[in-house]
PDB file of N, CA and C in Angstrom:
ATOM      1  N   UNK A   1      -7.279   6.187 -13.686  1.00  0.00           N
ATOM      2  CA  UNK A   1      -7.495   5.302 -12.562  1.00  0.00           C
ATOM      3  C   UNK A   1      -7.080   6.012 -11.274  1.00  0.00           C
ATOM      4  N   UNK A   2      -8.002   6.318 -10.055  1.00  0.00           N
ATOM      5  CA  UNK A   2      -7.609   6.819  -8.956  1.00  0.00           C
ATOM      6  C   UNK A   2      -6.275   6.260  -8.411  1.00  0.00           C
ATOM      7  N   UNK A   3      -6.070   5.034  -8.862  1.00  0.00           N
ATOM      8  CA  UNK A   3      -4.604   4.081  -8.047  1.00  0.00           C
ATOM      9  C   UNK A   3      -3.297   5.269  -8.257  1.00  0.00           C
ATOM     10  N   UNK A   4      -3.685   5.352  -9.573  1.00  0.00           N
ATOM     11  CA  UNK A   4      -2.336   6.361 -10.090  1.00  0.00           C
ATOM     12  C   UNK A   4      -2.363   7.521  -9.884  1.00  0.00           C
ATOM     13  N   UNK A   5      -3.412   8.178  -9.393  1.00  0.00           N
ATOM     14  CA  UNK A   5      -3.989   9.854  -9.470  1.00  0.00           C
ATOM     15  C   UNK A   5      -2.514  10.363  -8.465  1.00  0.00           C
ATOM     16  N   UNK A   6      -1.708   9.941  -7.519  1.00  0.00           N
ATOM     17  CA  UNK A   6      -1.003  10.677  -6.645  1.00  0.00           C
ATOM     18  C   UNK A   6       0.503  10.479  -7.491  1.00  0.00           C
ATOM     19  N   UNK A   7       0.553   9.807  -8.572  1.00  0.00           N
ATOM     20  CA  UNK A   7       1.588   9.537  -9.219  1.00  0.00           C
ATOM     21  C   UNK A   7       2.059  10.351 -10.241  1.00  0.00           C
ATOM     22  N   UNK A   8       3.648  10.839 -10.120  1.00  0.00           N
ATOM     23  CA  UNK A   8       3.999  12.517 -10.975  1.00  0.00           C
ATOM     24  C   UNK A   8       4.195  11.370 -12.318  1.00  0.00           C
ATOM     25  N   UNK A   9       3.747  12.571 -13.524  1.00  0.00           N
ATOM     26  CA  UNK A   9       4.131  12.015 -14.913  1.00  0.00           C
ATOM     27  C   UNK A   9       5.404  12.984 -15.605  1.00  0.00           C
ATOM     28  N   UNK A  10       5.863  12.253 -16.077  1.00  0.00           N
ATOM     29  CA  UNK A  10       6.888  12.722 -16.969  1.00  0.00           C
ATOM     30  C   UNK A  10       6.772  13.032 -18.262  1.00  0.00           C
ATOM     31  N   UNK A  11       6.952  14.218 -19.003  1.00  0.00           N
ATOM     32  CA  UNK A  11       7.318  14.050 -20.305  1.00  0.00           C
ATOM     33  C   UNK A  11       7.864  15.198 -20.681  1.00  0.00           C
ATOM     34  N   UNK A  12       8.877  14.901 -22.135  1.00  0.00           N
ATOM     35  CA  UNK A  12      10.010  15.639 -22.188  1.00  0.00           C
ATOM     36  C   UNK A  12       9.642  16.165 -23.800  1.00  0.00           C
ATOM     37  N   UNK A  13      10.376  17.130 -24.346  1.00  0.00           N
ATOM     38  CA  UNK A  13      10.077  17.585 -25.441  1.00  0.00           C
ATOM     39  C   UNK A  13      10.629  16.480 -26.321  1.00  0.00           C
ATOM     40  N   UNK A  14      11.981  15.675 -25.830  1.00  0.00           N
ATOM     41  CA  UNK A  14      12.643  14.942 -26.484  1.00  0.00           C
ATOM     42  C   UNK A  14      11.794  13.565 -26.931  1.00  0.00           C
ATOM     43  N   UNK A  15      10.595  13.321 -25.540  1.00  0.00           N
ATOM     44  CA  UNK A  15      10.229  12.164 -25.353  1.00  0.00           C
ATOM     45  C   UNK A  15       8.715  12.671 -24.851  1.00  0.00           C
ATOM     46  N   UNK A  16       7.975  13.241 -25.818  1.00  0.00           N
ATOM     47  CA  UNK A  16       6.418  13.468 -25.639  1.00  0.00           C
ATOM     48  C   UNK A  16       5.352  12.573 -24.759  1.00  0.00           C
ATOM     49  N   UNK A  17       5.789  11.098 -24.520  1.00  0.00           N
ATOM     50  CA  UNK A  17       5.224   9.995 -24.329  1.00  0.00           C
ATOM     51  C   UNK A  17       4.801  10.145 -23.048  1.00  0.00           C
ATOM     52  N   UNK A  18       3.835   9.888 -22.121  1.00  0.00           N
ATOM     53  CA  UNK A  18       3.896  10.175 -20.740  1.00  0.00           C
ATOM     54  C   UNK A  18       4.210   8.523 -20.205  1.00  0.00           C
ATOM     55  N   UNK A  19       5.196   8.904 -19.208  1.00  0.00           N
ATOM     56  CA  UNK A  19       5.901   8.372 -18.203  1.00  0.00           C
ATOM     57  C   UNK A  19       5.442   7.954 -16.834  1.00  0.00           C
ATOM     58  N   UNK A  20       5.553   7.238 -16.169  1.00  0.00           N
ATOM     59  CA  UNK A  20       4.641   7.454 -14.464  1.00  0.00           C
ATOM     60  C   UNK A  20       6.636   7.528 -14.448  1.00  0.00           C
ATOM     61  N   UNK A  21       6.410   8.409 -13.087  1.00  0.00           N
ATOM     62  CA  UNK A  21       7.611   8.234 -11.700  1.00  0.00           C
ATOM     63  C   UNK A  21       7.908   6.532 -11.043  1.00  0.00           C
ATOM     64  N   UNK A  22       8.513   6.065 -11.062  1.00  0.00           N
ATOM     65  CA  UNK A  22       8.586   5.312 -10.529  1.00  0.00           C
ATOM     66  C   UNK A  22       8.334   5.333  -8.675  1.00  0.00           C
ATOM     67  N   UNK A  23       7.420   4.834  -8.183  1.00  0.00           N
ATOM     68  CA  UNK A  23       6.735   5.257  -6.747  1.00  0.00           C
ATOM     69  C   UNK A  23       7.943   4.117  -5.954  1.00  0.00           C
ATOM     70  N   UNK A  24       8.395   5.045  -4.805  1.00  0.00           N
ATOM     71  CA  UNK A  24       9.153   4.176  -4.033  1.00  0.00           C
ATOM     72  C   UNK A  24       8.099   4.121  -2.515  1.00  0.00           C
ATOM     73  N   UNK A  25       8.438   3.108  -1.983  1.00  0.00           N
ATOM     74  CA  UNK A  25       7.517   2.873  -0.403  1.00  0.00           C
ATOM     75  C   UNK A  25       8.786   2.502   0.534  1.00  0.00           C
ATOM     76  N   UNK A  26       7.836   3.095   1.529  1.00  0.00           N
ATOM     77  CA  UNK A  26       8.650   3.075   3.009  1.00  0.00           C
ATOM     78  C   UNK A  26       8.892   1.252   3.026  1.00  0.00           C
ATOM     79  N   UNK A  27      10.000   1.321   4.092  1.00  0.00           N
ATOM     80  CA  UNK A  27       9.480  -0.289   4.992  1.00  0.00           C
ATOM     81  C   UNK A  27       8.540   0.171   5.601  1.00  0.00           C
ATOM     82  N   UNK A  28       7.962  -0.605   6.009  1.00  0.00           N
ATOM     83  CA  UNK A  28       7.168  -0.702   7.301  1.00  0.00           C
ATOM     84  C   UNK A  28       7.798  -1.948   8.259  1.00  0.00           C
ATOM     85  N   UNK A  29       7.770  -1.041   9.486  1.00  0.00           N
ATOM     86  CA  UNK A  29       8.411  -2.140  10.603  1.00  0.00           C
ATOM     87  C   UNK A  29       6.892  -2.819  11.320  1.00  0.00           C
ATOM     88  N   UNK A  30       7.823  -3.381  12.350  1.00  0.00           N
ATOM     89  CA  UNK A  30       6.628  -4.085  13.462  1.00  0.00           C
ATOM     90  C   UNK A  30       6.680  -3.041  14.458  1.00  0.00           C
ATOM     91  N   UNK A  31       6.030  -3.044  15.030  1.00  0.00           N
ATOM     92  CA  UNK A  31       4.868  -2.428  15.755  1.00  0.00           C
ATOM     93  C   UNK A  31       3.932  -3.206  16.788  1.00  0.00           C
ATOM     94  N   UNK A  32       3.836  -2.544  18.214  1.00  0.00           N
ATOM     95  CA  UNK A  32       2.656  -3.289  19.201  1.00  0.00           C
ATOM     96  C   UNK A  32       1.517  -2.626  18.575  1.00  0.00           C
ATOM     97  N   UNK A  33       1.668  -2.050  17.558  1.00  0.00           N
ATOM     98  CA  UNK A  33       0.395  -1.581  17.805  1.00  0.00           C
ATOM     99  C   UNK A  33      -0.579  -2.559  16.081  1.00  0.00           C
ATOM    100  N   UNK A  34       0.314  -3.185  15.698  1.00  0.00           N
ATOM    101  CA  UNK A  34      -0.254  -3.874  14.705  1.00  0.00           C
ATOM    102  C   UNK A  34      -1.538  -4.975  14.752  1.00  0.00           C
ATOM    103  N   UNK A  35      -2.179  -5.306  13.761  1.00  0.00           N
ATOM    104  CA  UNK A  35      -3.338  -5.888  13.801  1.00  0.00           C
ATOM    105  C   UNK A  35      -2.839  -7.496  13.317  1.00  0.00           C
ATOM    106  N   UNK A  36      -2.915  -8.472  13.467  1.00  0.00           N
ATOM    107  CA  UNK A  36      -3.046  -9.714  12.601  1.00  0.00           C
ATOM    108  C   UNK A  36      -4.345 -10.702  12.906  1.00  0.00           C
ATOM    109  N   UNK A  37      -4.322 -11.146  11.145  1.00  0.00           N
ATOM    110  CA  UNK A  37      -6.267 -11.319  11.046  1.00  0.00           C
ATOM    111  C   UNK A  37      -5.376 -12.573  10.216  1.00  0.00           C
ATOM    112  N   UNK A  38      -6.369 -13.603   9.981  1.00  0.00           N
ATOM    113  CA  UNK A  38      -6.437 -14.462   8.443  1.00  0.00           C
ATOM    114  C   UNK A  38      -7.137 -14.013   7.778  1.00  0.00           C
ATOM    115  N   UNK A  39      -7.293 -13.604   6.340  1.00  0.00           N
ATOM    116  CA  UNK A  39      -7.844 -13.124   5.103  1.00  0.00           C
ATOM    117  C   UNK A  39      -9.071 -14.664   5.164  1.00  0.00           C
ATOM    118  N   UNK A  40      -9.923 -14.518   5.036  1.00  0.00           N
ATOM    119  CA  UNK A  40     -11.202 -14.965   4.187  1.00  0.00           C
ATOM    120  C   UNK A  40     -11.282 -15.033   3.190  1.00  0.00           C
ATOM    121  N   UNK A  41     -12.351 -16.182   2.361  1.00  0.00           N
ATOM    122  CA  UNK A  41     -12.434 -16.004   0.971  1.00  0.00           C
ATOM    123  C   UNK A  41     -13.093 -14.457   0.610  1.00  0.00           C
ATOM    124  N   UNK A  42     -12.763 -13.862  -0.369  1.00  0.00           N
ATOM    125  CA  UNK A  42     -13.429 -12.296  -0.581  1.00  0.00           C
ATOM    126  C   UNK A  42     -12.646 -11.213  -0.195  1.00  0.00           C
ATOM    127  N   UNK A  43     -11.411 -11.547   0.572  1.00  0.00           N
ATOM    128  CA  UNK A  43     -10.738 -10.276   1.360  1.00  0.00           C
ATOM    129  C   UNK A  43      -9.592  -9.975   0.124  1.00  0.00           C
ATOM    130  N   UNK A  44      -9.636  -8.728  -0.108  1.00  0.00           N
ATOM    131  CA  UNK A  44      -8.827  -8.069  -0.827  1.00  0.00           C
ATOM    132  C   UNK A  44      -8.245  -6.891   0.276  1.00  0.00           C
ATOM    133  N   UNK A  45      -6.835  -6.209  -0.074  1.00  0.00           N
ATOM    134  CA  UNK A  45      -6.324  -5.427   1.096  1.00  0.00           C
ATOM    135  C   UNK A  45      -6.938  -4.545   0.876  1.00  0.00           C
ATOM    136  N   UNK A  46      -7.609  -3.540  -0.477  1.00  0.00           N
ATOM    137  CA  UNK A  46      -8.431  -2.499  -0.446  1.00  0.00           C
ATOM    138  C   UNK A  46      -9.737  -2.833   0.142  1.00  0.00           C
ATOM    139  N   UNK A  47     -10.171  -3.967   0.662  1.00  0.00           N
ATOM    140  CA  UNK A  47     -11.674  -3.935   1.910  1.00  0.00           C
ATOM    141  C   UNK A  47     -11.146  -4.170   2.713  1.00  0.00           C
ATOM    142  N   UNK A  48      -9.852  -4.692   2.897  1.00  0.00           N
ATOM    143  CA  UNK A  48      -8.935  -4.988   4.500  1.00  0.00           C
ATOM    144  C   UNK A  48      -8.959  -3.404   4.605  1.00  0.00           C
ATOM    145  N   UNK A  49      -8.418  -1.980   3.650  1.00  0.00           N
ATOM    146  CA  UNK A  49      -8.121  -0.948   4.146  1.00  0.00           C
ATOM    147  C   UNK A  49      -9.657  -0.478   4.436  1.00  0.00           C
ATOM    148  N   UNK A  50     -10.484  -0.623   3.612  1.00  0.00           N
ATOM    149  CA  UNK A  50     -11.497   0.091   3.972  1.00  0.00           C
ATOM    150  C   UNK A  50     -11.684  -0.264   5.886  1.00  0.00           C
ATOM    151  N   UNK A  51     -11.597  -1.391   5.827  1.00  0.00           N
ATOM    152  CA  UNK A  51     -12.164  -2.034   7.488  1.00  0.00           C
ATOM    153  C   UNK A  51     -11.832  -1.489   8.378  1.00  0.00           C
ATOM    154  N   UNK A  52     -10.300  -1.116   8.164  1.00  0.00           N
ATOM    155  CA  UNK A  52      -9.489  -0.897   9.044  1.00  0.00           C
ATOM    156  C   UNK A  52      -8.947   0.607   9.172  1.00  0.00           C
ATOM    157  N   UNK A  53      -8.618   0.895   7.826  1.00  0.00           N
ATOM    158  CA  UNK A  53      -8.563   2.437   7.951  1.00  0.00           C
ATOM    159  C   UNK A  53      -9.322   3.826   6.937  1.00  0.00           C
ATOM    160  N   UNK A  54     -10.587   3.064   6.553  1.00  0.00           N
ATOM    161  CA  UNK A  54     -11.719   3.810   6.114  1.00  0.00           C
ATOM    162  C   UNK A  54     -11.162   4.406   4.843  1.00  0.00           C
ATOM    163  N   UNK A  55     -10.320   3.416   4.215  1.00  0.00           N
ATOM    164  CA  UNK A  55      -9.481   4.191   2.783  1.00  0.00           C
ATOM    165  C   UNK A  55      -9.330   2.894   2.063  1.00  0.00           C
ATOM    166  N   UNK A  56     -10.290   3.138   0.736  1.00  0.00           N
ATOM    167  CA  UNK A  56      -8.847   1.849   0.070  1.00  0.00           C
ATOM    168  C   UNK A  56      -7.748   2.082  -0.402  1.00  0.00           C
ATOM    169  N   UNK A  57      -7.626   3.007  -1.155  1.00  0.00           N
ATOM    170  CA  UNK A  57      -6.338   3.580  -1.595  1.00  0.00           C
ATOM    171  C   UNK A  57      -5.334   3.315  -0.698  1.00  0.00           C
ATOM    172  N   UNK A  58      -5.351   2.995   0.601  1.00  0.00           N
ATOM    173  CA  UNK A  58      -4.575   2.828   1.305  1.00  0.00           C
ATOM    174  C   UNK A  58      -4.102   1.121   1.588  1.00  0.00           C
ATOM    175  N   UNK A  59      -4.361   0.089   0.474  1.00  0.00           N
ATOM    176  CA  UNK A  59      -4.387  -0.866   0.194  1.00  0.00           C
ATOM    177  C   UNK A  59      -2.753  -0.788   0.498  1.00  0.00           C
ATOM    178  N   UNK A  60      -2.288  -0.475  -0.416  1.00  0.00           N
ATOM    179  CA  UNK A  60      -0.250  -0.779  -0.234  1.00  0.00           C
ATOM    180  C   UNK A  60       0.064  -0.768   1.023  1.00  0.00           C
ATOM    181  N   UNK A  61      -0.305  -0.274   1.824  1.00  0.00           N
ATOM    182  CA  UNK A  61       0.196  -0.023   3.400  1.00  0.00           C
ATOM    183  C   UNK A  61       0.030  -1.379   3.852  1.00  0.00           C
ATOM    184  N   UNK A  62      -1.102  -2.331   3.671  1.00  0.00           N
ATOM    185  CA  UNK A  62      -1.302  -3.363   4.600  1.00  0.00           C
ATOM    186  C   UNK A  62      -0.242  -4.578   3.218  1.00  0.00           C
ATOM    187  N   UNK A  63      -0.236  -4.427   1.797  1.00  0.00           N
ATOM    188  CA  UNK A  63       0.295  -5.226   0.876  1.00  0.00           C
ATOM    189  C   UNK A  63       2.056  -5.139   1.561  1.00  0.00           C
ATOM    190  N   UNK A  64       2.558  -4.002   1.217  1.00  0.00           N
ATOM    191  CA  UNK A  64       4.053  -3.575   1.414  1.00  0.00           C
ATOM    192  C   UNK A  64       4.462  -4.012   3.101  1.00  0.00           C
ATOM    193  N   UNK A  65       3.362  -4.210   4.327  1.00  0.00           N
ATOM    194  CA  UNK A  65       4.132  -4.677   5.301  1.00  0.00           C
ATOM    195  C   UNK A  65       3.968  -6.249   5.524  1.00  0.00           C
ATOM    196  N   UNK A  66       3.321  -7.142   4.429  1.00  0.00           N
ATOM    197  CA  UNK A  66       3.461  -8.521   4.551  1.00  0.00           C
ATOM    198  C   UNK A  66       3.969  -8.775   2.964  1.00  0.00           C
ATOM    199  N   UNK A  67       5.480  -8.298   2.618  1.00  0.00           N
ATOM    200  CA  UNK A  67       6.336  -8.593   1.656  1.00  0.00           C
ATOM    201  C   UNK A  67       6.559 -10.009   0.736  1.00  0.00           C
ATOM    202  N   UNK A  68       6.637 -10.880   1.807  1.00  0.00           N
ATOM    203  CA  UNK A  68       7.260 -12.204   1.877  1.00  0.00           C
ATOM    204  C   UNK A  68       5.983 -13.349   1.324  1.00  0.00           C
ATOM    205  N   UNK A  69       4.580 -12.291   1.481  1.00  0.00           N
ATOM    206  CA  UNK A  69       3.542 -13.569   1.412  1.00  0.00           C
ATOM    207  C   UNK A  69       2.836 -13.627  -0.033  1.00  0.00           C
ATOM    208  N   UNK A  70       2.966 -12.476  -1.014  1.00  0.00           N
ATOM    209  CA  UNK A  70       2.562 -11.978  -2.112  1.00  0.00           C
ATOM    210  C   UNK A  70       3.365 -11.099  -2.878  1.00  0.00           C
ATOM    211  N   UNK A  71       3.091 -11.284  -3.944  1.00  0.00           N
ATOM    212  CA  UNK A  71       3.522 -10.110  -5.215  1.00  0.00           C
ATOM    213  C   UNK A  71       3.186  -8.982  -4.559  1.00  0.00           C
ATOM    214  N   UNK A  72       3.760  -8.120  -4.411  1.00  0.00           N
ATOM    215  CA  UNK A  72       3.577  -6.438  -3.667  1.00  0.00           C
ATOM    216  C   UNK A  72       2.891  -5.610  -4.411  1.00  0.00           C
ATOM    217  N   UNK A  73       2.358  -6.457  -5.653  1.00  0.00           N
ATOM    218  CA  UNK A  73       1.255  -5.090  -5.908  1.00  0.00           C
ATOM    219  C   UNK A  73       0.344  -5.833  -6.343  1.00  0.00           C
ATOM    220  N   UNK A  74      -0.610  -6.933  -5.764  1.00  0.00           N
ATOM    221  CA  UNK A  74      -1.284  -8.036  -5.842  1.00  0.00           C
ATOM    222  C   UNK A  74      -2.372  -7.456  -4.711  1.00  0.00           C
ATOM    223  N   UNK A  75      -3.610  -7.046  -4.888  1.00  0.00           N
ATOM    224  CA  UNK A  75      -4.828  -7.010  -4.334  1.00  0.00           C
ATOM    225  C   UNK A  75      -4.990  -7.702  -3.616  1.00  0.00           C
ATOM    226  N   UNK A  76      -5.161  -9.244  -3.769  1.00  0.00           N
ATOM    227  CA  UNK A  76      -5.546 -10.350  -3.117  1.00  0.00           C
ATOM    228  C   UNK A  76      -4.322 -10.909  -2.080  1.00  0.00           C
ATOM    229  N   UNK A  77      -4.724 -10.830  -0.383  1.00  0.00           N
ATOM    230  CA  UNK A  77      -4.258 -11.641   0.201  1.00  0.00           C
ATOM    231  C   UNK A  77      -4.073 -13.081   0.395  1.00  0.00           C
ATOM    232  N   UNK A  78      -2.711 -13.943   0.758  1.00  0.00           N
ATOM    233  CA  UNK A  78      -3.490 -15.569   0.631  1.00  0.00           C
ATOM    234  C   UNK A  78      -3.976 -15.601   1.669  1.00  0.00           C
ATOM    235  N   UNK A  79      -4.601 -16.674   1.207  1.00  0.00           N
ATOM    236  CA  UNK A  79      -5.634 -17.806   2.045  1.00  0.00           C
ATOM    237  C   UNK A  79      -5.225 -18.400   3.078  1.00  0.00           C
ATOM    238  N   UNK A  80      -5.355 -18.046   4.871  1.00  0.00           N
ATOM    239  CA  UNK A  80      -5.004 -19.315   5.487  1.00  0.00           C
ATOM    240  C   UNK A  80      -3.384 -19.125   6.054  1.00  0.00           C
ATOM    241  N   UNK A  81      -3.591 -17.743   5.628  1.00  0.00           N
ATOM    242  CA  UNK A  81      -1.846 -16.783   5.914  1.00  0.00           C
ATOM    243  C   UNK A  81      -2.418 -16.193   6.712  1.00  0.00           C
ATOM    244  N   UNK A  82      -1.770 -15.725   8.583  1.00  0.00           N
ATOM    245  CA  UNK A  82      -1.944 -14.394   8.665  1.00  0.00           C
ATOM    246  C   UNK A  82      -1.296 -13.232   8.149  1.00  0.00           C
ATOM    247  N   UNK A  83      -1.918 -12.205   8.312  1.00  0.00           N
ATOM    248  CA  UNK A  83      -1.482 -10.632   7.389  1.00  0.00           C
ATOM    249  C   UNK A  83      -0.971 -10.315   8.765  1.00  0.00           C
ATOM    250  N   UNK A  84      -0.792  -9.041   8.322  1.00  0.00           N
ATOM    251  CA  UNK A  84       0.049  -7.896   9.201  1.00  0.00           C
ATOM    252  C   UNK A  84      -0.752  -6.962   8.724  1.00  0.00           C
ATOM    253  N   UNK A  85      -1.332  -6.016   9.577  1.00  0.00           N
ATOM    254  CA  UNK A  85      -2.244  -5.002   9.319  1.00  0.00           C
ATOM    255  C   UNK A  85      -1.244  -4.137   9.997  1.00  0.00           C
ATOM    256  N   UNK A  86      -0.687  -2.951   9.670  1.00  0.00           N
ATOM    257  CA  UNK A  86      -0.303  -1.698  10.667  1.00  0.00           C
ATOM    258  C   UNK A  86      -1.424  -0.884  11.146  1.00  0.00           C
ATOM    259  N   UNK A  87      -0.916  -0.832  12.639  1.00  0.00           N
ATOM    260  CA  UNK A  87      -1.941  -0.176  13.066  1.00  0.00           C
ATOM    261  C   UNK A  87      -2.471   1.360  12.697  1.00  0.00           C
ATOM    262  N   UNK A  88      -4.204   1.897  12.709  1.00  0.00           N
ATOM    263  CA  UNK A  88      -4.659   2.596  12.140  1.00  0.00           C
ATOM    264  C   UNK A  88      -3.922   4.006  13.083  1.00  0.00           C
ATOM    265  N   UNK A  89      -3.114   3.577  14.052  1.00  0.00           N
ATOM    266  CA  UNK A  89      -2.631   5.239  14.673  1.00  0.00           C
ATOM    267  C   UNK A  89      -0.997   5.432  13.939  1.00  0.00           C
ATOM    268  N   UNK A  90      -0.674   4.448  13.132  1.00  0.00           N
ATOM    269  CA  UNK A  90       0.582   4.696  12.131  1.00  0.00           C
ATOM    270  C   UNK A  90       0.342   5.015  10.958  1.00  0.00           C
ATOM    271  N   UNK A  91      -0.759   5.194   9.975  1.00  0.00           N
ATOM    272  CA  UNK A  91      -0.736   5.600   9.216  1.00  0.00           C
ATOM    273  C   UNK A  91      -0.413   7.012   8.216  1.00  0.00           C
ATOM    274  N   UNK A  92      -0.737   8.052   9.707  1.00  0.00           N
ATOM    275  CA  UNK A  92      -0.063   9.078   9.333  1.00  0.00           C
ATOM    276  C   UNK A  92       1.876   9.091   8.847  1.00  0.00           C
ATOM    277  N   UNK A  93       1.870   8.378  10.380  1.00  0.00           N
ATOM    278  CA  UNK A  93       3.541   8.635   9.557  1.00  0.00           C
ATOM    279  C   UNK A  93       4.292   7.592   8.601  1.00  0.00           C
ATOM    280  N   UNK A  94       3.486   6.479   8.247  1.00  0.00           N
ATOM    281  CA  UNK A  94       3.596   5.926   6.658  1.00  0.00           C
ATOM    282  C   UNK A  94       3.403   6.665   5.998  1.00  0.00           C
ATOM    283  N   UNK A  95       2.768   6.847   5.935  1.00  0.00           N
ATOM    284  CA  UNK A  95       2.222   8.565   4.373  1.00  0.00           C
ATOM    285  C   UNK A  95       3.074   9.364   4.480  1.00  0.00           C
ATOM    286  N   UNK A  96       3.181  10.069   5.805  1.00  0.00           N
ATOM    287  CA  UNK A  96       4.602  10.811   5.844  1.00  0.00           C
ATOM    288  C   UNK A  96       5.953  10.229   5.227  1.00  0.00           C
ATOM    289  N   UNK A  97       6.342   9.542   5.237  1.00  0.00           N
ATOM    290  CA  UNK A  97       7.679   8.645   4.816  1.00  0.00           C
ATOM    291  C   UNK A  97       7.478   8.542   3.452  1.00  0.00           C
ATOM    292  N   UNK A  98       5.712   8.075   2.991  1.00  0.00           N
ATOM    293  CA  UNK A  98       5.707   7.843   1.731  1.00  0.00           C
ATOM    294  C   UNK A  98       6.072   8.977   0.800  1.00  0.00           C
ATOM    295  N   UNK A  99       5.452  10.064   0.970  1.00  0.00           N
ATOM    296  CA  UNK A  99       5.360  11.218   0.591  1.00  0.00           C
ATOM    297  C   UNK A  99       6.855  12.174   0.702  1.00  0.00           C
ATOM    298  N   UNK A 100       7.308  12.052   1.745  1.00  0.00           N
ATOM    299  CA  UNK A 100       9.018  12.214   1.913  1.00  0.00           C
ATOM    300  C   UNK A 100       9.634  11.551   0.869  1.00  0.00           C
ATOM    301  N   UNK A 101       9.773   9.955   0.552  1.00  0.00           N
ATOM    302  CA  UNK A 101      10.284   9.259  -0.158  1.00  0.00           C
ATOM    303  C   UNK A 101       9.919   9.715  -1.780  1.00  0.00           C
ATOM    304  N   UNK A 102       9.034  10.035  -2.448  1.00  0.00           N
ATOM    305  CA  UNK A 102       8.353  10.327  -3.371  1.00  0.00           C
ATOM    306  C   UNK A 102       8.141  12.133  -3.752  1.00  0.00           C
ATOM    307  N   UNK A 103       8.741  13.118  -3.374  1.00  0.00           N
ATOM    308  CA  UNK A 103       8.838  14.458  -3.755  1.00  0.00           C
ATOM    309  C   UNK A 103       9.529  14.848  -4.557  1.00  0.00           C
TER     310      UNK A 103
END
């Protein structure tokens, strides 16, 4: 599954079995430069990312900075909530942090 493709595996001679890393994520703060939308019926954050920052894979970025409104690794935004979109000129240094956090 591409979701997992950036994710290190583990395995040990002791323990042959493969493992994922456990993936840690930045916070994400607020920001002027953030977006807020209401989700529609049909909106998932991987077509929120596509919309917004031409990636789905980049789905966690918009999931992980509205914490409080969903399961954090839940596709589907609610209904009738606004989101928190970070804006598309922060994404570099989310990834940066992510990728810092995760080496």
């Amino acid at each position: 599954m591409a979701r997992y493709s950036n994710i290190k595996i583990i395995t040990t001679p002791e323990n042959p079995k493969r493992r994922y890393v456990t993936v840690k994520y930045p916070e994400i703060s607020l920001n002027f430069s953030d977006i807020y939308v209401y989700p529609t019926r049909g909106d998932r954050y991987d077509t929120l990312a596509v919309a917004y920052y031409n990636d789905p894979s980049l789905w966690w970025i918009i999931s992980r900075a509205n914490p409080t409104l969903t399961n954090a690794d839940s596709l589907i935004p609610p209904l009738g909530v606004q989101i928190r979109i970070p804006g598309p000129s922060r994404v570099a240094s989310i990834l940066s942090d992510f990728n810092t956090m995760n080496q």
